[in-house]
N, C-alpha and C. Protein backbone atom coordinates (compact mmCIF):
# COMPACT_ATOMS: atom_id res chain seq x y z
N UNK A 1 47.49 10.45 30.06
CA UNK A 1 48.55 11.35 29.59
C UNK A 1 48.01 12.78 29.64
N UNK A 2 48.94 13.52 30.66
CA UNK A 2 47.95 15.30 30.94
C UNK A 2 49.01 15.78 29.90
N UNK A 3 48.95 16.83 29.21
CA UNK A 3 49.81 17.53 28.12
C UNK A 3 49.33 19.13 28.39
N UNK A 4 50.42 19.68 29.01
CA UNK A 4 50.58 21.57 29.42
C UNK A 4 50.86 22.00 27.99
N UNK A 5 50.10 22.70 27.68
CA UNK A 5 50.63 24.27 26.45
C UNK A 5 50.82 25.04 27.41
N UNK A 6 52.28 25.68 27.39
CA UNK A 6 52.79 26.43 28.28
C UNK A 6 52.17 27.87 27.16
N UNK A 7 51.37 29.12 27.97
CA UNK A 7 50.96 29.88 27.46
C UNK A 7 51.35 31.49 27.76
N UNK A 8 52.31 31.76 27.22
CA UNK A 8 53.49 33.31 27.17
C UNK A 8 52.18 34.41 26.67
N UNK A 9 51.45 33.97 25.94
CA UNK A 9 50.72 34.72 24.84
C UNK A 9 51.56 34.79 23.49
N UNK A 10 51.51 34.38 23.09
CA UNK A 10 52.20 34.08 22.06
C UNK A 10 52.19 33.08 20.41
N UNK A 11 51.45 33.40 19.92
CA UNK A 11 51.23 32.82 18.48
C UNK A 11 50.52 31.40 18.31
N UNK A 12 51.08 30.69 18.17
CA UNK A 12 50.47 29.14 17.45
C UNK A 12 49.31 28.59 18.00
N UNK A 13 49.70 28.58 19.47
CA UNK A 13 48.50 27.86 20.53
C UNK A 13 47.32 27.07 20.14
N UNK A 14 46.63 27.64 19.13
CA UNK A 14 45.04 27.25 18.54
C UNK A 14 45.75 25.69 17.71
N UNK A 15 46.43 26.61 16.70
CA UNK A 15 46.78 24.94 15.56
C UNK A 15 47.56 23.95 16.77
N UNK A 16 48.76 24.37 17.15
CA UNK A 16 48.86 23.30 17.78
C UNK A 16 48.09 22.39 18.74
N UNK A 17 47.27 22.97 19.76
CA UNK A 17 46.25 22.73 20.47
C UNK A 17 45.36 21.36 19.63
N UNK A 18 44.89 21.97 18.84
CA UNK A 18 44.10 21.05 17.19
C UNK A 18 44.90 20.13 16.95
N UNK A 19 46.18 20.19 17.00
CA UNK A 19 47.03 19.24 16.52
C UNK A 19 46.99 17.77 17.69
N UNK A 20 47.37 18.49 18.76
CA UNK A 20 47.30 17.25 19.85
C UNK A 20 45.56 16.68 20.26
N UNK A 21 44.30 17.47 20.37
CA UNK A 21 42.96 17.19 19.92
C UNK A 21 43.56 15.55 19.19
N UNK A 22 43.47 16.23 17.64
CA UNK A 22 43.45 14.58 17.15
C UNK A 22 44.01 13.64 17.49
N UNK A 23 44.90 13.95 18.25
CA UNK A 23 45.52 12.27 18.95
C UNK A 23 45.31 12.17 20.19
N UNK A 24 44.06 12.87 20.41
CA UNK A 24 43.35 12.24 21.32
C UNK A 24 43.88 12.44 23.04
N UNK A 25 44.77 13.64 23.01
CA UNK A 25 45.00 14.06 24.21
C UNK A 25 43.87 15.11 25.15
N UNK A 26 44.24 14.94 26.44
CA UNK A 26 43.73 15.44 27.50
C UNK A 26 44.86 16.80 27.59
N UNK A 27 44.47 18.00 27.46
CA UNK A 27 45.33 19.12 27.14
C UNK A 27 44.98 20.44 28.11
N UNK A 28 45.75 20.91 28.54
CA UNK A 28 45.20 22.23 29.58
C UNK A 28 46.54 23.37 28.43
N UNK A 29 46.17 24.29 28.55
CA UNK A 29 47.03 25.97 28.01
C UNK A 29 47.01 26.84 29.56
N UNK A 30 48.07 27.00 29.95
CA UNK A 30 48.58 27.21 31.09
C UNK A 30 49.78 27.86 31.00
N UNK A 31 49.65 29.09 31.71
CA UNK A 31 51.41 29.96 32.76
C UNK A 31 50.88 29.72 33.84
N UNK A 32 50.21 28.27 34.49
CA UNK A 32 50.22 28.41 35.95
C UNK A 32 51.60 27.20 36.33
N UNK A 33 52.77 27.73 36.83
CA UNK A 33 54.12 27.01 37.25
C UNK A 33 53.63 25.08 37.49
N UNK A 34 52.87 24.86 38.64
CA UNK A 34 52.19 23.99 39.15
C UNK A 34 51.92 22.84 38.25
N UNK A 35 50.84 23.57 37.25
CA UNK A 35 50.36 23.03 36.35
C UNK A 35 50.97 22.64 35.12
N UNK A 36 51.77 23.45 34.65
CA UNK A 36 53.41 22.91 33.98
C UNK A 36 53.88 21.72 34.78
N UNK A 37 54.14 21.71 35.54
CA UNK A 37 55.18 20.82 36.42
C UNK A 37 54.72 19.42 36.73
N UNK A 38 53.26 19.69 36.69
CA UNK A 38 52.56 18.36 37.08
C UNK A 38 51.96 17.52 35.57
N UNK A 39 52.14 18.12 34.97
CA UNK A 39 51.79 17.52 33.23
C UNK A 39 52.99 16.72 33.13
N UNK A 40 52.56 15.81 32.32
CA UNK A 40 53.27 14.20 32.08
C UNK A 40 54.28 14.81 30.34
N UNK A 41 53.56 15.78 29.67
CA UNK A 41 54.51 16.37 28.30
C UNK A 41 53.80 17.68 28.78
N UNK A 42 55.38 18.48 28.32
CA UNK A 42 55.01 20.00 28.35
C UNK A 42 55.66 20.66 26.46
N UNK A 43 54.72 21.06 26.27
CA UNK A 43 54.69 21.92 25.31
C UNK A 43 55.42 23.48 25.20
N UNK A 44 55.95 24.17 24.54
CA UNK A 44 56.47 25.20 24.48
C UNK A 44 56.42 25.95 23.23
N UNK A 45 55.24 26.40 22.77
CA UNK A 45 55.03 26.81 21.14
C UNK A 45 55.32 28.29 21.51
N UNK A 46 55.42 28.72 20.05
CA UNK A 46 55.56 30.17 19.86
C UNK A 46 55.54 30.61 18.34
N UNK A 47 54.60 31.74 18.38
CA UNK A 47 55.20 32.58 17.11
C UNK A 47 55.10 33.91 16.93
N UNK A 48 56.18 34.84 16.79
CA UNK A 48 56.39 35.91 17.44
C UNK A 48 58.41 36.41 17.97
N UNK A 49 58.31 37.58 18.25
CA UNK A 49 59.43 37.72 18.63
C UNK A 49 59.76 37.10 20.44
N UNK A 50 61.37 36.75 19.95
CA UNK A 50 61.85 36.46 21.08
C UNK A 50 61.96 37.47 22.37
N UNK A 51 62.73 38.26 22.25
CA UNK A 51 62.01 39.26 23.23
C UNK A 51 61.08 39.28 23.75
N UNK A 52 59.98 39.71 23.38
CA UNK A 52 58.39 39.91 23.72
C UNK A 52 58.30 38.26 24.51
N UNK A 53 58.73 37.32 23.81
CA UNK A 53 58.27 35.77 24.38
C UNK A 53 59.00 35.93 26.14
N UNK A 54 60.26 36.32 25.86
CA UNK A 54 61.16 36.31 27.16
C UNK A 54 60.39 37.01 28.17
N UNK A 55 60.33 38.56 27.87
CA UNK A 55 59.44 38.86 28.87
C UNK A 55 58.79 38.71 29.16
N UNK A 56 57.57 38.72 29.01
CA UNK A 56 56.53 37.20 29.07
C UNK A 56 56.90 36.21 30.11
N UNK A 57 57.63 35.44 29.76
CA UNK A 57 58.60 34.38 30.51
C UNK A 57 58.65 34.71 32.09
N UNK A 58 59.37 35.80 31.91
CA UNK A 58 59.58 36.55 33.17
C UNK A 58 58.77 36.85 33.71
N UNK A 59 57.59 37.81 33.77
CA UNK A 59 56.80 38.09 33.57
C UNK A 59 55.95 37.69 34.36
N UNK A 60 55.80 36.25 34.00
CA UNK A 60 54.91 35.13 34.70
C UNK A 60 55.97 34.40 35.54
N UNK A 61 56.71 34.31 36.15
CA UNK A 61 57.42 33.93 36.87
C UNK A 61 57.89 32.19 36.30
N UNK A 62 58.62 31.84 35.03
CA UNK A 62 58.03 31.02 34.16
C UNK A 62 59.73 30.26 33.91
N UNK A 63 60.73 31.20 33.83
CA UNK A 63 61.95 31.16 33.75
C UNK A 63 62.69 29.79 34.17
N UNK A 64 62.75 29.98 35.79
CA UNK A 64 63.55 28.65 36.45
C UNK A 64 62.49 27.46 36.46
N UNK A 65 61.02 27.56 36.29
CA UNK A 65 60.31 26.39 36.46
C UNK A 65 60.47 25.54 35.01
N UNK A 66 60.50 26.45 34.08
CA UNK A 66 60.97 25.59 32.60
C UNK A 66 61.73 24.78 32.29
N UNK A 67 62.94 25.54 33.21
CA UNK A 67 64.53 25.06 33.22
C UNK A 67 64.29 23.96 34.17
N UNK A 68 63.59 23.59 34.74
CA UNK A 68 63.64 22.55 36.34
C UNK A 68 62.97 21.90 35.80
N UNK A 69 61.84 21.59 34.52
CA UNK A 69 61.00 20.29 33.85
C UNK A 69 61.74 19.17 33.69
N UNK A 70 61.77 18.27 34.44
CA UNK A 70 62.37 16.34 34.06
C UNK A 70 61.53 15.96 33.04
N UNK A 71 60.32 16.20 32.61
CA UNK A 71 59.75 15.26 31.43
C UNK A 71 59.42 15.66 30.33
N UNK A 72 59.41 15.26 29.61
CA UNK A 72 59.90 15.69 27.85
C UNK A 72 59.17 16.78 27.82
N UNK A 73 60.08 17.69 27.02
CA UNK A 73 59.45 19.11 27.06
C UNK A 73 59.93 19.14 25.35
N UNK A 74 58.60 19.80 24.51
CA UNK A 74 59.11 19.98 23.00
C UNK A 74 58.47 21.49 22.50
N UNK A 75 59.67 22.40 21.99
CA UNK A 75 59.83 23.36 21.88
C UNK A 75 59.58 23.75 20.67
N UNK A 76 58.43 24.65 20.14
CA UNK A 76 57.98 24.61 18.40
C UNK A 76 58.22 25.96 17.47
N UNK A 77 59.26 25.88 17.11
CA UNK A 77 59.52 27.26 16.14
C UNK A 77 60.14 28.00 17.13
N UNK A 78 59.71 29.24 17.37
CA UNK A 78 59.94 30.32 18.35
C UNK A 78 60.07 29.77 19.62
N UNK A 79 59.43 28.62 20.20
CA UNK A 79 59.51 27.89 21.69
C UNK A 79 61.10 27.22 21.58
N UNK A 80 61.72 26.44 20.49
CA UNK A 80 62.33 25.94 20.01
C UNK A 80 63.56 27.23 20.63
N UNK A 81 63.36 28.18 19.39
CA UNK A 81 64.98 29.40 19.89
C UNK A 81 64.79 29.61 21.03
N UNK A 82 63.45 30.12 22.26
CA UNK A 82 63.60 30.25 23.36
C UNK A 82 64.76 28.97 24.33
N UNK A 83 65.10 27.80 23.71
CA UNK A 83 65.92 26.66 24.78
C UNK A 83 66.89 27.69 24.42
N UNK A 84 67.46 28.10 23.52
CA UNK A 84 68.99 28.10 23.44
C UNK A 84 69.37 29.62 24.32
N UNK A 85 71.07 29.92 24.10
CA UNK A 85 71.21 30.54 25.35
C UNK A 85 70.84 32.46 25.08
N UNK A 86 70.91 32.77 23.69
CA UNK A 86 70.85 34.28 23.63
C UNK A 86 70.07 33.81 21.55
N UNK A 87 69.52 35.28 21.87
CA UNK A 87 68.33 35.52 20.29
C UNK A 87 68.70 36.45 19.79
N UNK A 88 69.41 37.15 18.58
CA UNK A 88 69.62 38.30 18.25
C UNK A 88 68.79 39.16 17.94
N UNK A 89 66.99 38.09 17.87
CA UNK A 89 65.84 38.95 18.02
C UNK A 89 65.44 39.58 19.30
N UNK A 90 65.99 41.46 19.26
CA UNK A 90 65.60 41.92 20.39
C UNK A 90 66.60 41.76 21.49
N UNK A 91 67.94 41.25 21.13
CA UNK A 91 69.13 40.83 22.19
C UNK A 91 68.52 40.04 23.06
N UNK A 92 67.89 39.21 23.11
CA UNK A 92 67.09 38.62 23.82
C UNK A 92 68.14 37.14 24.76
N UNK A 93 68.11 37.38 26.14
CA UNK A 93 68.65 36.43 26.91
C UNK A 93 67.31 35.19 26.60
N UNK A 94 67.94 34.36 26.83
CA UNK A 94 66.57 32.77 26.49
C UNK A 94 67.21 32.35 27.51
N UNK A 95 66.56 30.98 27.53
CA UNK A 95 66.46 29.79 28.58
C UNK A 95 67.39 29.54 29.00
N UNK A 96 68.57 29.21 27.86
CA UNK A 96 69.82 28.60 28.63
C UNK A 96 70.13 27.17 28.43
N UNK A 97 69.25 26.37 27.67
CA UNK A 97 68.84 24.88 27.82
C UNK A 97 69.63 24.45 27.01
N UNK A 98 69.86 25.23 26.05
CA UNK A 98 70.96 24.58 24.94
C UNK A 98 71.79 25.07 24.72
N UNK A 99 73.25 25.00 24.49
CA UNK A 99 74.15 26.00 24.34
C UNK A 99 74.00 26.51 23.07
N UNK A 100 74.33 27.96 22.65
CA UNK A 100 74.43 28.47 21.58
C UNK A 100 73.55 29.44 20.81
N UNK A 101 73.39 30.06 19.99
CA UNK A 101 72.78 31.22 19.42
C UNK A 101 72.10 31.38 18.53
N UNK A 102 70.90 32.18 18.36
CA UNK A 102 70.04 32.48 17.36
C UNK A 102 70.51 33.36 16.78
N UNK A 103 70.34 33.25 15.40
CA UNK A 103 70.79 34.86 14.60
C UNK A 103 69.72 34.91 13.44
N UNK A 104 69.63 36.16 12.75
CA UNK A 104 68.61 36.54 11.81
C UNK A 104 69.06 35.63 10.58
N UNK A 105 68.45 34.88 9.42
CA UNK A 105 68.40 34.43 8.51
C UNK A 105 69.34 35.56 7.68
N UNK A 106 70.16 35.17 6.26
CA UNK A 106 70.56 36.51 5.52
C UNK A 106 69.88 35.98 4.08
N UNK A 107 68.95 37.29 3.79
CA UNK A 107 68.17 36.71 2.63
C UNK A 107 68.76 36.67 1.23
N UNK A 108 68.55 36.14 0.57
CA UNK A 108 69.67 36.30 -1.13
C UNK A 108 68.40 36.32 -2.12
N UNK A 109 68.59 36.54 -3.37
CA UNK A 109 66.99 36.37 -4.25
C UNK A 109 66.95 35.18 -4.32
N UNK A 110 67.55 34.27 -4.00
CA UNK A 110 66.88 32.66 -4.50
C UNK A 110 66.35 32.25 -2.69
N UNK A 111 66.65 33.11 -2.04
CA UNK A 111 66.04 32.71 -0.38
C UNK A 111 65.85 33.86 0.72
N UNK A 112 64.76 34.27 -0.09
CA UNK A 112 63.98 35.31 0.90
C UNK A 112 63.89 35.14 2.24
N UNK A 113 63.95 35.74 2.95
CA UNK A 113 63.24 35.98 4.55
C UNK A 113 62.02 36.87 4.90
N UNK A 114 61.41 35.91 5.44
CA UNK A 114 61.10 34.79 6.32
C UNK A 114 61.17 33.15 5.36
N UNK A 115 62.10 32.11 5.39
CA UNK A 115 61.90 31.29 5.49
C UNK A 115 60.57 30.77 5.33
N UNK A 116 59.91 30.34 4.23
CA UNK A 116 58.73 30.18 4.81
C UNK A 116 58.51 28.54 3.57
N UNK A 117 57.56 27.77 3.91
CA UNK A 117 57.41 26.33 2.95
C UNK A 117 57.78 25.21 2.99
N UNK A 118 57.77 24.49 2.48
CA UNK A 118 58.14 23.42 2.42
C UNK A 118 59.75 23.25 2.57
N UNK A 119 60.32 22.16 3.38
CA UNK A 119 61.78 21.61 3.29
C UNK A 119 62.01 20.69 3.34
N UNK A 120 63.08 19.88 2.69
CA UNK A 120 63.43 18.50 3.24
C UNK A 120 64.40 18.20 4.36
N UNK A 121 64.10 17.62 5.02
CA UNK A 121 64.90 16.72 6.08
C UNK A 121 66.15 16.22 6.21
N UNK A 122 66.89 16.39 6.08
CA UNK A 122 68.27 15.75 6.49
C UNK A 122 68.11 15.24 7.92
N UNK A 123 68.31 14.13 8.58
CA UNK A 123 68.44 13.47 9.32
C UNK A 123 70.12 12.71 10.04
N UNK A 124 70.51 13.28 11.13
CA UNK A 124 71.91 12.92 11.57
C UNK A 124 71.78 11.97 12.72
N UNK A 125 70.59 11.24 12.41
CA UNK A 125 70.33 10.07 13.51
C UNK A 125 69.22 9.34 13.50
N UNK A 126 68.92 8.98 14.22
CA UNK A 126 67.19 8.14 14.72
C UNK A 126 66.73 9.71 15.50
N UNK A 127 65.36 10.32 14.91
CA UNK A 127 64.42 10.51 15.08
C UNK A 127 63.32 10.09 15.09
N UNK A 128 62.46 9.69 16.36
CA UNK A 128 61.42 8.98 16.29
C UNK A 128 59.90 9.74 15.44
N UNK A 129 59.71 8.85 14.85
CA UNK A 129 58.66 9.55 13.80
C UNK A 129 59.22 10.37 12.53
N UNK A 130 60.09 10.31 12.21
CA UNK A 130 60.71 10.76 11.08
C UNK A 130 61.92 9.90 10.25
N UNK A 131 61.43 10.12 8.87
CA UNK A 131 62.60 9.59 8.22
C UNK A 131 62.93 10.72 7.32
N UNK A 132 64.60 10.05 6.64
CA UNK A 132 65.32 11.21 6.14
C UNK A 132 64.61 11.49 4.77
N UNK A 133 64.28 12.29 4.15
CA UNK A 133 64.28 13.29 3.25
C UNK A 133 62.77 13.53 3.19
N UNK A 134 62.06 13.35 4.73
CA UNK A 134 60.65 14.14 4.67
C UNK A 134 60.38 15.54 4.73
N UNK A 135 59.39 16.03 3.92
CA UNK A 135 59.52 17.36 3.73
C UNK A 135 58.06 17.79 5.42
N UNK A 136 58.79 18.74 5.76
CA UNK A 136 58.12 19.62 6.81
C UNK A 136 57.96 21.14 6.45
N UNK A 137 56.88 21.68 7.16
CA UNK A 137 56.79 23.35 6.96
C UNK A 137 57.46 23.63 7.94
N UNK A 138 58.43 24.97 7.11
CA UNK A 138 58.89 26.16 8.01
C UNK A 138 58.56 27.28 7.94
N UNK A 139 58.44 28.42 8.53
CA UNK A 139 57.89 29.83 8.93
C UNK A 139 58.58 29.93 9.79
N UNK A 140 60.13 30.75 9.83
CA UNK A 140 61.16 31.68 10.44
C UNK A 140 61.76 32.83 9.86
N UNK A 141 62.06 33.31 10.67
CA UNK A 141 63.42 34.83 10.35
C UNK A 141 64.71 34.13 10.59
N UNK A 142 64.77 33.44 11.52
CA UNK A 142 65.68 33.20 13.17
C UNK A 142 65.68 31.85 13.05
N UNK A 143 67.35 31.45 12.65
CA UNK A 143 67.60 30.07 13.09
C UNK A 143 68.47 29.84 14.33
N UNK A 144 68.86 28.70 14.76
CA UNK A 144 69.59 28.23 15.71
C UNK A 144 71.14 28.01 14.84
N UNK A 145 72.08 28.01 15.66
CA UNK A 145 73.66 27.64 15.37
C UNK A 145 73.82 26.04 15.25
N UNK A 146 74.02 25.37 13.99
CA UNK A 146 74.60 24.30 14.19
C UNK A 146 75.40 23.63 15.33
N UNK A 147 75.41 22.51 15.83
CA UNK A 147 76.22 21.80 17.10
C UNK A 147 75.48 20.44 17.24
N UNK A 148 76.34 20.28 18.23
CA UNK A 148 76.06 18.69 18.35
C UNK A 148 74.67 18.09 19.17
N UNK A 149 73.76 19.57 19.18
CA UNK A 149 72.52 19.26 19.71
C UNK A 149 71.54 18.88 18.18
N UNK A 150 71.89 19.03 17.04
CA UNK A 150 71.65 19.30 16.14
C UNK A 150 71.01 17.37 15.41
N UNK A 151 69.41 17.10 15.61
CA UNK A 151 69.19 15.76 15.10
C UNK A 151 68.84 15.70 13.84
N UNK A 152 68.50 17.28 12.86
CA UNK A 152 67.96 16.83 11.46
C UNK A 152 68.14 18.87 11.26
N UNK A 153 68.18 18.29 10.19
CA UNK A 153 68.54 20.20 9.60
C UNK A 153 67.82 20.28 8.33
N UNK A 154 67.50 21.40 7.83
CA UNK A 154 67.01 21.27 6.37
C UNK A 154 68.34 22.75 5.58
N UNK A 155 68.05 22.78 4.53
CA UNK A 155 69.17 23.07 3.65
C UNK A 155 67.74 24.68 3.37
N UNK A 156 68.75 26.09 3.27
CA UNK A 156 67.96 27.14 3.15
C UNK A 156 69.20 28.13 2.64
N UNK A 157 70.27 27.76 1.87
CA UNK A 157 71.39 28.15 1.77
C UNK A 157 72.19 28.28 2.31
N UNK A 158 71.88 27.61 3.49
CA UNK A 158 72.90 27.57 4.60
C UNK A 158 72.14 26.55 5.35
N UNK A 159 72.64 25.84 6.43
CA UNK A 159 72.17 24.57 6.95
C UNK A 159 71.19 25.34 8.61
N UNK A 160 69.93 24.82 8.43
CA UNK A 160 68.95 25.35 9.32
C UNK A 160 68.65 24.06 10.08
N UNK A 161 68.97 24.05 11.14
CA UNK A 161 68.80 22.96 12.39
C UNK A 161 67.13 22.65 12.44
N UNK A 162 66.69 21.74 12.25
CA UNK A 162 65.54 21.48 12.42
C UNK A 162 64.82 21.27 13.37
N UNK A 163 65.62 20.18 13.53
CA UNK A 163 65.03 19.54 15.43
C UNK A 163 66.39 19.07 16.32
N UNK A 164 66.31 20.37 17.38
CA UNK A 164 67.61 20.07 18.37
C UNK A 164 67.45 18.54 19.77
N UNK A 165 68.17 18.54 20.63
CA UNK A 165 67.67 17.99 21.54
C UNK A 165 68.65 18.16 22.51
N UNK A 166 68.42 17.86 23.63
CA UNK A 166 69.36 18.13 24.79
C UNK A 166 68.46 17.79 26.22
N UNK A 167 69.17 16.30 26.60
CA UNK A 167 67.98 15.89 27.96
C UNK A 167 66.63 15.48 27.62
N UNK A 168 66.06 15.98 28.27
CA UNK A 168 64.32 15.96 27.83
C UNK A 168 63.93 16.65 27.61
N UNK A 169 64.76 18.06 26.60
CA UNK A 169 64.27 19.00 26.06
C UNK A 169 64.15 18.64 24.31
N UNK A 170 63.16 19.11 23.78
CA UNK A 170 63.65 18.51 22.23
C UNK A 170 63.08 19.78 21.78
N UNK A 171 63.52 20.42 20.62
CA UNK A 171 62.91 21.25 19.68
C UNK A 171 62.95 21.24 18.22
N UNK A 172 61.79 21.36 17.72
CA UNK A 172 60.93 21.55 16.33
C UNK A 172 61.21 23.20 15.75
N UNK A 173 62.37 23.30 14.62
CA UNK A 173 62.33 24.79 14.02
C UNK A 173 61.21 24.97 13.22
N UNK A 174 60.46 23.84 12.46
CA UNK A 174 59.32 23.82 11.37
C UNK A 174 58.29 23.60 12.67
N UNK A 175 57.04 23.54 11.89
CA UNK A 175 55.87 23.68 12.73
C UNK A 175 55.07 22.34 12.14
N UNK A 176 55.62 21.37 13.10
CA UNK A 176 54.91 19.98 12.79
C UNK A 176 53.55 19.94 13.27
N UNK A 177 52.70 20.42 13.88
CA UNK A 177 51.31 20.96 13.26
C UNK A 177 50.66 21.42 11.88
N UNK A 178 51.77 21.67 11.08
CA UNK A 178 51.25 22.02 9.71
C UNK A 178 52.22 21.40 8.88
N UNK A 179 52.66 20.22 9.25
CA UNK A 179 53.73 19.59 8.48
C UNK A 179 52.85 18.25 7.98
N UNK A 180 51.85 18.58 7.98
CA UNK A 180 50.80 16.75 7.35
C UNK A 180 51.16 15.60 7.99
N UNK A 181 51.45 14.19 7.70
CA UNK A 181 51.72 13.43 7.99
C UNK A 181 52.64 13.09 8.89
N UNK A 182 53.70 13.66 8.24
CA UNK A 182 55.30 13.85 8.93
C UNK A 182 55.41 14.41 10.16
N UNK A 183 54.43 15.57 10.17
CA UNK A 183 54.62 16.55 11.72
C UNK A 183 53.56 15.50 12.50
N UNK A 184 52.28 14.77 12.20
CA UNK A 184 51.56 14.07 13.04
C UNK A 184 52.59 12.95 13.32
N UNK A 185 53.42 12.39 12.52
CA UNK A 185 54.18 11.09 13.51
C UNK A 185 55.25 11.84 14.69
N UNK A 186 55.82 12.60 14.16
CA UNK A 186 56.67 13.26 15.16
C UNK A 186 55.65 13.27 16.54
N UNK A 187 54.57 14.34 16.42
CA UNK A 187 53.63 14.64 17.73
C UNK A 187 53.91 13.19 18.14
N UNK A 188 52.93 12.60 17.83
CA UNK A 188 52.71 11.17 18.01
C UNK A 188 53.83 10.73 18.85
N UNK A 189 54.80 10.69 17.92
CA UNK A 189 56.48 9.86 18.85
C UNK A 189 56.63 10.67 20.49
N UNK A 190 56.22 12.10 19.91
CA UNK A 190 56.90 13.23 21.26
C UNK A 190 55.64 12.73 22.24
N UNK A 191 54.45 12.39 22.45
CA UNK A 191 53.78 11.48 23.16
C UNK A 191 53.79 10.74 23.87
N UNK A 192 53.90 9.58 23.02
CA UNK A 192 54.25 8.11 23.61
C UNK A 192 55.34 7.90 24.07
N UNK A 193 56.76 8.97 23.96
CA UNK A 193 58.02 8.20 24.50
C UNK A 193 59.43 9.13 23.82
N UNK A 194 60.03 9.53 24.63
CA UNK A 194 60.91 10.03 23.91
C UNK A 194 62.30 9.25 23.62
């Protein structure tokens, strides 16, 4: 099993990297197109603004080869808003992979922004490696729009999409690298089989 960290420059890379280490993967960190394409799971982390990630994207000529991946591709936090189609961080055009929109969190005193801690799980299906009311870490500004890509959400005064999916794209809004147990079965599942 070869596993690409697709690499924008862009935030998480190290923990997640550590994260797949313990389960014992064979791992390359790569913007070489090729080398994306020929990995058996591709990775897509981020933390940071969307903008800055996009260009980047571009940048490296990174855009249509993302969009053209057949094998499970899982998108983490910031990699995650990059599937969908526009980011209000930075007006930022994204991928395209999922229909629909990122917008800024609106903070109230009982729910500051950035999003940041512990949440529980709501679950609107079979997720492999997860059951309903496990708590995961989040660290966002920027959620995704509810829809029917939508497999588990957590509650932040308003309903925050957790983990989308669409094809063999899947995305993680929490950072199951620092989610303990819960984020290691997920990895685990996004591994062995989607």
């Amino acid at each position: 099993m070869k596993l690409a960290i697709v690499d924008v420059g862009c935030g998480n890379i190290g923990s997640v990297s550590i994260a797949f280490e313990r389960l014992g993967l064979e791992m390359i960190t790569t913007a070489d197109p090729e080398a994306i394409a020929s990995a058996d799971r591709v990775v897509l982390p981020g933390v940071g603004a969307a903008g800055y990630a996009m260009r980047r994207i571009d940048e490296l000529g990174l855009r249509e080869p993302i969009k053209a991946l057949k094998q499970p591709v899982l998108g983490i936090c910031l990699g995650m808003q990059l599937l969908f189609d526009r980011s209000d961080e930075e007006g930022a055009d994204c991928l395209g992979i999922i229909p629909g929109e990122v917008r800024r969190l609106e903070p109230t005193r009982e729910r500051p922004v950035p999003h940041m801690g512990w949440s529980k799980l709501s679950l609107h299906g079979d997720v492999p490696g997860l059951t309903d009311g496990d708590y995961v870490y989040f660290a966002h500004s920027y959620a995704c729009d509810p829809g029917p890509h939508v497999l588990a959400s957590a509650d932040y005064g308003r309903e925050i999409p957790a983990i989308v999916a669409r094809g063999n794209f899947l995305g993680a809004q929490f950072h199951p690298e620092r989610s303990g147990p819960a984020g290691t079965r997920f990895l685990e599942k996004f591994v062995t089989g989607l």
